[in-house]
C-alpha atoms as a PDB file:
ATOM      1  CA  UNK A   1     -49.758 -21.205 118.787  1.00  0.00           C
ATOM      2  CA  UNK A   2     -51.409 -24.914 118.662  1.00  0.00           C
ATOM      3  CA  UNK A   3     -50.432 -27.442 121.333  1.00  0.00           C
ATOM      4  CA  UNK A   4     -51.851 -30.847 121.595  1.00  0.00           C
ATOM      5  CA  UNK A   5     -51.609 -33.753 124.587  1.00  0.00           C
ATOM      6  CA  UNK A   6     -53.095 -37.021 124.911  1.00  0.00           C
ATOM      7  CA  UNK A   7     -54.820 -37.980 128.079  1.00  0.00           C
ATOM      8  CA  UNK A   8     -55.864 -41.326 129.582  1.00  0.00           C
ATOM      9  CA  UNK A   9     -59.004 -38.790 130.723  1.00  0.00           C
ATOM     10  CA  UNK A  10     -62.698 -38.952 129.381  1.00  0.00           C
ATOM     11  CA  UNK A  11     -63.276 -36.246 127.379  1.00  0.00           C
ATOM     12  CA  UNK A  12     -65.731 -34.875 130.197  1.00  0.00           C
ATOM     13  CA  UNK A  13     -63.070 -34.715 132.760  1.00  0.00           C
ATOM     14  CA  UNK A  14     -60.626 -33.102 130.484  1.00  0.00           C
ATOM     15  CA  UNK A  15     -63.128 -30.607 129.956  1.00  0.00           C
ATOM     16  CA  UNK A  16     -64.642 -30.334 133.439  1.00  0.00           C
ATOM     17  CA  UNK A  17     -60.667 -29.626 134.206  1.00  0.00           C
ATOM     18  CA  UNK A  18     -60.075 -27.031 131.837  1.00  0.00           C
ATOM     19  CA  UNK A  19     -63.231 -25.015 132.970  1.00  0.00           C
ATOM     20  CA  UNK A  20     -61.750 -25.065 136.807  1.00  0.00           C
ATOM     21  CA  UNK A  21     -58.099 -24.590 135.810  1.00  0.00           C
ATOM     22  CA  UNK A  22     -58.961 -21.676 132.957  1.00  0.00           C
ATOM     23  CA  UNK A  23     -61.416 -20.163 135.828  1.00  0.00           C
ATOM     24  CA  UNK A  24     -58.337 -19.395 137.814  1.00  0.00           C
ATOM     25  CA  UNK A  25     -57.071 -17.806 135.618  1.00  0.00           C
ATOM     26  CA  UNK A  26     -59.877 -15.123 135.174  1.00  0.00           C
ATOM     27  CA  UNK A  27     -60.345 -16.428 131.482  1.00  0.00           C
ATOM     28  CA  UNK A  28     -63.868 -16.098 130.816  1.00  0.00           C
ATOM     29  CA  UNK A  29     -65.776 -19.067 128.919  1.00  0.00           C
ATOM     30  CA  UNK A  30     -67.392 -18.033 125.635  1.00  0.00           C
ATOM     31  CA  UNK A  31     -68.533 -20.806 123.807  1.00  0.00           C
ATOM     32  CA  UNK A  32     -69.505 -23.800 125.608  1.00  0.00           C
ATOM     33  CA  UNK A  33     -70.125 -26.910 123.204  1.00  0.00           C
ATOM     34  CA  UNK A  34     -70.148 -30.543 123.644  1.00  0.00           C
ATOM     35  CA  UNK A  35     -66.446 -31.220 122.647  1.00  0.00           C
ATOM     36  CA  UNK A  36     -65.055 -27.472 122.280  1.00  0.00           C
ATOM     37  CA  UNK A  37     -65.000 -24.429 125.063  1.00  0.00           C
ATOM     38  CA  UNK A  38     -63.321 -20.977 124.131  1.00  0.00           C
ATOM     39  CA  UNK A  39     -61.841 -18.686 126.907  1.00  0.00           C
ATOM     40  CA  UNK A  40     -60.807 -14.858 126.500  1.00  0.00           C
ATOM     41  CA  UNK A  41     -58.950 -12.672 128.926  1.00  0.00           C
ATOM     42  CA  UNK A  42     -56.384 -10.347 129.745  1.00  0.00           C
ATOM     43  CA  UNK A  43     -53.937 -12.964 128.738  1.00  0.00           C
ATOM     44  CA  UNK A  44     -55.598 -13.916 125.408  1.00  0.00           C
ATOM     45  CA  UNK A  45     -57.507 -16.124 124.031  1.00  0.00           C
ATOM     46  CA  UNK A  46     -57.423 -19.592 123.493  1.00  0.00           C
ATOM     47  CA  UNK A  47     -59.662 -22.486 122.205  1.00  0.00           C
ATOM     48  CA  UNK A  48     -60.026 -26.069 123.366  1.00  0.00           C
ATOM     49  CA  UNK A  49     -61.116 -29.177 121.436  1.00  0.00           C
ATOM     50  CA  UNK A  50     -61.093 -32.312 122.630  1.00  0.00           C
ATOM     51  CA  UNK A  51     -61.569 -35.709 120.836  1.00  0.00           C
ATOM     52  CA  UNK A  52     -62.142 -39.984 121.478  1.00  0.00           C
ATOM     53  CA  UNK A  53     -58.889 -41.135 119.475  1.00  0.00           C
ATOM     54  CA  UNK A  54     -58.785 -45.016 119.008  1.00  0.00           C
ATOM     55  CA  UNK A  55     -58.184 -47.060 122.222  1.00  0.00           C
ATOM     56  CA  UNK A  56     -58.642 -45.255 125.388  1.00  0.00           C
ATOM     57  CA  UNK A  57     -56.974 -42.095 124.825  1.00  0.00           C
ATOM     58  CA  UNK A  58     -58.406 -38.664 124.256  1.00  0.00           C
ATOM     59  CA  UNK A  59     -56.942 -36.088 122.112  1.00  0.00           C
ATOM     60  CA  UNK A  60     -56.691 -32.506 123.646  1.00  0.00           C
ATOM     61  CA  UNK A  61     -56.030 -29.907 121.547  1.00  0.00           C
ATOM     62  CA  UNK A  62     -55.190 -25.812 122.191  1.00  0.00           C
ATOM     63  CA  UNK A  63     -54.919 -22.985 120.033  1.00  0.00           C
ATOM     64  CA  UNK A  64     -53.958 -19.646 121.384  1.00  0.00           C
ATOM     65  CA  UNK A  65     -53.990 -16.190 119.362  1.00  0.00           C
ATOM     66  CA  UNK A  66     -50.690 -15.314 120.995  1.00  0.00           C
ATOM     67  CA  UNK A  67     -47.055 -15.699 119.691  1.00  0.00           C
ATOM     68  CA  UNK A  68     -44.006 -17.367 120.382  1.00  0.00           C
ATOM     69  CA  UNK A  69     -44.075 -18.581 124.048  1.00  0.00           C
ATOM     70  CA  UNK A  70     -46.257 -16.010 125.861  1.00  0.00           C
ATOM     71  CA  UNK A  71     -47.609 -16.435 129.615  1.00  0.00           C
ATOM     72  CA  UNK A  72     -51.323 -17.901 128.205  1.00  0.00           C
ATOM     73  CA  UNK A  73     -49.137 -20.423 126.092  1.00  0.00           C
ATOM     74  CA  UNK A  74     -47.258 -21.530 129.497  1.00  0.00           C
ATOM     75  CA  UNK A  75     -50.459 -21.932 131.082  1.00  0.00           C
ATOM     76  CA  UNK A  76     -51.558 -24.493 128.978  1.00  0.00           C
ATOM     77  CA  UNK A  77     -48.708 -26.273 129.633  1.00  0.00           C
ATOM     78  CA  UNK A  78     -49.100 -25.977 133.004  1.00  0.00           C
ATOM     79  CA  UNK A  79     -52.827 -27.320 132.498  1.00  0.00           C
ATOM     80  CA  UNK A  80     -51.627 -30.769 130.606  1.00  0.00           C
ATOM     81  CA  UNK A  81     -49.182 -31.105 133.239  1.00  0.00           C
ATOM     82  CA  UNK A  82     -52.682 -31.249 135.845  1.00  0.00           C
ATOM     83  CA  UNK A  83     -54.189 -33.196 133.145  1.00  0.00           C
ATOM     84  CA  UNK A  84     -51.020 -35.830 133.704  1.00  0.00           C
ATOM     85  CA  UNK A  85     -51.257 -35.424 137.494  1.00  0.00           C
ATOM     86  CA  UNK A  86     -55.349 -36.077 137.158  1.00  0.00           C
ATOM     87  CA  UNK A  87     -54.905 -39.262 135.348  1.00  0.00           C
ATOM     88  CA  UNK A  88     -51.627 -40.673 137.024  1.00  0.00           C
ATOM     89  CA  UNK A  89     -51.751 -39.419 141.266  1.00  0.00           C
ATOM     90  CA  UNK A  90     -48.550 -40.824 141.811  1.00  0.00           C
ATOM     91  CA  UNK A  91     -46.751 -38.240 139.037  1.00  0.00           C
ATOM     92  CA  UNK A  92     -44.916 -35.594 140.489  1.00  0.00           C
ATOM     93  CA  UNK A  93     -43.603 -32.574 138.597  1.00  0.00           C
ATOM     94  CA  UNK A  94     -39.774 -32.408 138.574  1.00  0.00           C
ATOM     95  CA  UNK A  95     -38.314 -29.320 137.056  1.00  0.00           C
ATOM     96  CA  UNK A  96     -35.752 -30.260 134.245  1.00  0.00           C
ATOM     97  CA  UNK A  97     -32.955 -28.174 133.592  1.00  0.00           C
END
């Protein structure tokens, strides 16, 4: 499954995140580039890019081997939701129903 986000973020802090938020997660980093990082696990794996779009926005994007909407796929929807909170303090998460 692909997802995508756009972050106020420099692409090192989106990155820097992703290593401390995938960490917890027990997903172990495999390939460690400039603008990319992989991470496999017991809940998949998953690949990160990241990219300078025009302006001052970044362009994160995550592909996961898994289907539908599986636990991994959650999580990186849980991780642009820190990305949000990162790049905004006063956001709060409200759960919408």
């Amino acid at each position: 499954m692909r997802h995508f986000y756009r972050t106020q973020l420099v692409p090192d802090d989106v990155l820097e995140a992703a290593d401390d938020f995938f960490g917890r997660l027990t997903l172990e980093r495999t390939v460690n580039s400039h603008r990319a990082r992989s991470y496999v696990g017991n809940l998949g794996s998953l690949r990160l890019k990241v990219e300078k779009e025009g302006g001052h926005y970044t362009f994160v994007e995550v592909s996961t081997d898994q289907m539908g909407e599986s636990r991994l796929d959650r999580n990186v929807k849980r991780f642009f939701t820190e990305l949000r909170s990162k790049a905004d303090p006063r956001h709060r998460l409200r759960a919408a129903y």
